[in-house]
C-alpha atoms as a PDB file:
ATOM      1  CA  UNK A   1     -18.521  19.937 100.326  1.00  0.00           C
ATOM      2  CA  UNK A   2     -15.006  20.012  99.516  1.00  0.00           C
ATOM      3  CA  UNK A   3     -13.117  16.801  97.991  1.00  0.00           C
ATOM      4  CA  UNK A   4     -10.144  15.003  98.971  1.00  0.00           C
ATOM      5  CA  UNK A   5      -6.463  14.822  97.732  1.00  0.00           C
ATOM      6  CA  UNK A   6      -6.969  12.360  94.535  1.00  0.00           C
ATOM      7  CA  UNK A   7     -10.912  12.047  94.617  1.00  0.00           C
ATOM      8  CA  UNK A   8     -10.613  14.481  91.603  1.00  0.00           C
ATOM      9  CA  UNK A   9     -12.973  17.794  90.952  1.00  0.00           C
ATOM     10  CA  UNK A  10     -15.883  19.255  88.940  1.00  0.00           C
ATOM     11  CA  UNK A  11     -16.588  22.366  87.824  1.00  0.00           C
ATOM     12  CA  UNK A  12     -18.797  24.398  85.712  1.00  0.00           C
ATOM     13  CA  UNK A  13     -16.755  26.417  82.593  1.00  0.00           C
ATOM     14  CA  UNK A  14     -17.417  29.739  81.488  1.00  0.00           C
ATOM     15  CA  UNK A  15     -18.533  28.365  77.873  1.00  0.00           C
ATOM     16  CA  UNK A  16     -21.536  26.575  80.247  1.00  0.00           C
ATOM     17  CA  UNK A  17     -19.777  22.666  80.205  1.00  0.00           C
ATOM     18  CA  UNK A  18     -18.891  21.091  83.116  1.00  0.00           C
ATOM     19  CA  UNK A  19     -15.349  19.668  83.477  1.00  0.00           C
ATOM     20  CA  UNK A  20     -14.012  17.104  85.434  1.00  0.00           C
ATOM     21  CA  UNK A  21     -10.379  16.778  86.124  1.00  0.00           C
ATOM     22  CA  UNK A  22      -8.168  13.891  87.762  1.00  0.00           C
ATOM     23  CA  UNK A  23      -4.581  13.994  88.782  1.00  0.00           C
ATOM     24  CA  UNK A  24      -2.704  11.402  87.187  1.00  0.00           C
ATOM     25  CA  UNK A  25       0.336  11.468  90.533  1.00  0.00           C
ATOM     26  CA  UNK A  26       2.875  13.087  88.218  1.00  0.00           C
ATOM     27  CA  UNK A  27       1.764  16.284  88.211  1.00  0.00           C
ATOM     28  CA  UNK A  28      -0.008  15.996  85.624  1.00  0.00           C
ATOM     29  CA  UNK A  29      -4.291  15.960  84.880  1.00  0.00           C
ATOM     30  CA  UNK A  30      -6.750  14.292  82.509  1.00  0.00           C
ATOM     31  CA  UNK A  31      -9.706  16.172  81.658  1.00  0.00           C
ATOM     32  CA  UNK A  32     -13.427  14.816  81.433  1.00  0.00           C
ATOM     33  CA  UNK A  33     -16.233  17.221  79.506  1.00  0.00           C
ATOM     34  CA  UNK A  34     -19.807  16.601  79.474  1.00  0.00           C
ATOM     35  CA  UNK A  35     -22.610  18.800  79.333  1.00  0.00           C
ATOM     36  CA  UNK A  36     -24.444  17.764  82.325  1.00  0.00           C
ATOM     37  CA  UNK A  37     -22.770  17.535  86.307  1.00  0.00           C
ATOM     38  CA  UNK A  38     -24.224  14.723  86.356  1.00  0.00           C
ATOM     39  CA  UNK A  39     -22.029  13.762  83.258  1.00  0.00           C
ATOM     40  CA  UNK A  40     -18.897  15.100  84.498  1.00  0.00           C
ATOM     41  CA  UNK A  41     -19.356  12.940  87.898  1.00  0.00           C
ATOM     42  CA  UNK A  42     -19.820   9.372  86.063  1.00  0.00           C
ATOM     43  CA  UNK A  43     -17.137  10.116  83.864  1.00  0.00           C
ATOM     44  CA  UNK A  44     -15.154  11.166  86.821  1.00  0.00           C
ATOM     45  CA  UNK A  45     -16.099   8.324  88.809  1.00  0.00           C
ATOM     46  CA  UNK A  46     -15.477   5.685  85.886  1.00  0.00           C
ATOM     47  CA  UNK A  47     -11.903   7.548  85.283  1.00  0.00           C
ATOM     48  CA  UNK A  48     -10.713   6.833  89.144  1.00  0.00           C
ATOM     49  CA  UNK A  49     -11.986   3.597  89.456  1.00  0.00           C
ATOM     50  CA  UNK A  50     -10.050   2.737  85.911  1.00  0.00           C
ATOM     51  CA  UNK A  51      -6.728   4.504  87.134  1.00  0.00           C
ATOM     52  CA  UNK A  52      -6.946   2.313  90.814  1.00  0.00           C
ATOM     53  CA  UNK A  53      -8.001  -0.436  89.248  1.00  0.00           C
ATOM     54  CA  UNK A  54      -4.844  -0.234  86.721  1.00  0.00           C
ATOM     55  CA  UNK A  55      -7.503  -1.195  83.604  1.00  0.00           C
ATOM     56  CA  UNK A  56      -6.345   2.497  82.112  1.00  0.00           C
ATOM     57  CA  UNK A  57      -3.238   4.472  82.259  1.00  0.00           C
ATOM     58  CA  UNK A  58      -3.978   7.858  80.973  1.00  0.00           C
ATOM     59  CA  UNK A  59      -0.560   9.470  79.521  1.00  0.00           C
ATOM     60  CA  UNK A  60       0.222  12.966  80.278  1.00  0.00           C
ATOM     61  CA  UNK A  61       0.677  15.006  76.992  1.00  0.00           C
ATOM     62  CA  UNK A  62       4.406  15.011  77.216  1.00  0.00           C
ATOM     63  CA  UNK A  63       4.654  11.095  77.290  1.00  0.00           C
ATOM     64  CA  UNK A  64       2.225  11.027  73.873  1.00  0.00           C
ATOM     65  CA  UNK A  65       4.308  13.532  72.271  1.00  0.00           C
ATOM     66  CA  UNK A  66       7.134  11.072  73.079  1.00  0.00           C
ATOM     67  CA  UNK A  67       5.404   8.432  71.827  1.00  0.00           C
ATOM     68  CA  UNK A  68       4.390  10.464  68.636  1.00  0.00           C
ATOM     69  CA  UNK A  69       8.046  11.251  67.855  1.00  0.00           C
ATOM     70  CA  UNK A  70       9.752   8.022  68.792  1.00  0.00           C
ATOM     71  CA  UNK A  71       6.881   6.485  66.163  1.00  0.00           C
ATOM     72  CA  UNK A  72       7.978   8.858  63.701  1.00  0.00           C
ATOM     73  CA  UNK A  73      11.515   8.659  63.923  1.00  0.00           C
ATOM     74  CA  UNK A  74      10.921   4.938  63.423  1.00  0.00           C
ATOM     75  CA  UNK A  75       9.265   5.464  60.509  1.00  0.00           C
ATOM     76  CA  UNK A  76      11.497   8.125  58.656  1.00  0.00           C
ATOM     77  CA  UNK A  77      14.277   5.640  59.273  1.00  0.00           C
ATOM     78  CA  UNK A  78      12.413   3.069  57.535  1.00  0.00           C
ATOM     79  CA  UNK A  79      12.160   5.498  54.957  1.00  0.00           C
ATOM     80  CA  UNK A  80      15.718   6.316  54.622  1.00  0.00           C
ATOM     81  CA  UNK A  81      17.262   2.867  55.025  1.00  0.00           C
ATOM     82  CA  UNK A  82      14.405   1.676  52.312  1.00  0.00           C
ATOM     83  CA  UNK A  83      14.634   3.764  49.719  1.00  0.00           C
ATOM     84  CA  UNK A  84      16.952   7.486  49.852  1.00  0.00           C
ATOM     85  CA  UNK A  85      20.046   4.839  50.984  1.00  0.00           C
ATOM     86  CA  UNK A  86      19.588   2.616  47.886  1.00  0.00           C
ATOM     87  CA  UNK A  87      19.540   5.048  45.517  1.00  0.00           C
ATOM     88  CA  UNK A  88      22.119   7.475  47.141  1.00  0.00           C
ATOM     89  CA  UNK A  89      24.370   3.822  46.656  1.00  0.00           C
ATOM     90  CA  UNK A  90      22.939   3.622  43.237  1.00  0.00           C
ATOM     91  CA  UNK A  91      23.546   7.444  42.325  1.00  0.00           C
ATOM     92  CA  UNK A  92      27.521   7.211  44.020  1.00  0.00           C
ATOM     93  CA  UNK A  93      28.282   4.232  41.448  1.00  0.00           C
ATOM     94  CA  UNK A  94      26.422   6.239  38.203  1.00  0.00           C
ATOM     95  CA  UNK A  95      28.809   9.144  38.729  1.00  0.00           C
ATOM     96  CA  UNK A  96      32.213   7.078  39.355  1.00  0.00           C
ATOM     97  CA  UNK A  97      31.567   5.036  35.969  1.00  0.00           C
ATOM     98  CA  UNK A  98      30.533   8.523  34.073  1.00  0.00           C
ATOM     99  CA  UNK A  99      34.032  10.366  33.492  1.00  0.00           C
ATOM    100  CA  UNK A 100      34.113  14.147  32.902  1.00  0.00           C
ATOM    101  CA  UNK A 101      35.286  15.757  29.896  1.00  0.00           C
ATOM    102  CA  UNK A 102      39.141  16.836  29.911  1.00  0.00           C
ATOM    103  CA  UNK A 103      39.448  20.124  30.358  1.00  0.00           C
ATOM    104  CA  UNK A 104      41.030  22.097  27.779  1.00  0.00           C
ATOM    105  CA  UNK A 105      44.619  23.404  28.391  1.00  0.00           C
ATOM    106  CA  UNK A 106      45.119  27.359  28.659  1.00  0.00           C
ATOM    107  CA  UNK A 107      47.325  28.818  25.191  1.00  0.00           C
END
C-alpha cells in the first residue's frame, strides 16, 4: 500500500538495513536506520509525531553547517581579539622604541 504526501517511507537498502526517511517541508529529508522494518516504522512513527508535535526540529545539513561555521567564526574571533590583537599591539610598540642602525654613507 502506497503512503501519503508527508506520512514518510521505508525501504529496504542494498547493504540489507532498512531506512526510513521523512521530509522535513523544505525540501529537505531526515533519515532513520534500523535493522529491522519493524525498527524503521517506530522510528518513523516517533520522528512524525515529534516534527507535528513541534517537540523536535530536525535541521537540514545546510542549516548545521551554518550553525557549525557561525560557531566557529565566533570562536576564532575570540581568538584574535584575545590574544593575536594584544600582542600584534605589543609587537607595533617593541619595534617603534627599537631604532635601526644608520646606514653607512656611500665613498
Amino acid at each position: 500500500m502506497r503512503r501519503g504526501n508527508n506520512e514518510g517511507t521505508i525501504y529496504k537498502r542494498s547493504d540489507g538495513r532498512w531506512e526510513a526517511a521523512i521530509s522535513l517541508g523544505n525540501g529537505d529529508r531526515r533519515s532513520f536506520y534500523a535493522k529491522t522494518k519493524q525498527e524503521a516504522a517506530a522510528k518513523l512513527h516517533q520522528a512524525l509525531r515529534n516534527l507535528q508535535d513541534g517537540r523536535t526540529r530536525y535541521r537540514s545539513d545546510r542549516q548545521y553547517t551554518q550553525m557549525i561555521v557561525v560557531s566557529r567564526l565566533a570562536f576564532y574571533r575570540h581568538c584574535v581579539e584575545r590574544r593575536a590583537i594584544p600582542n600584534l599591539v605589543l609587537d607595533y610598540s617593541l619595534c617603534k622604541e627599537h631604532k635601526p642602525p644608520p646606514v653607512p654613507s656611500c665613498p
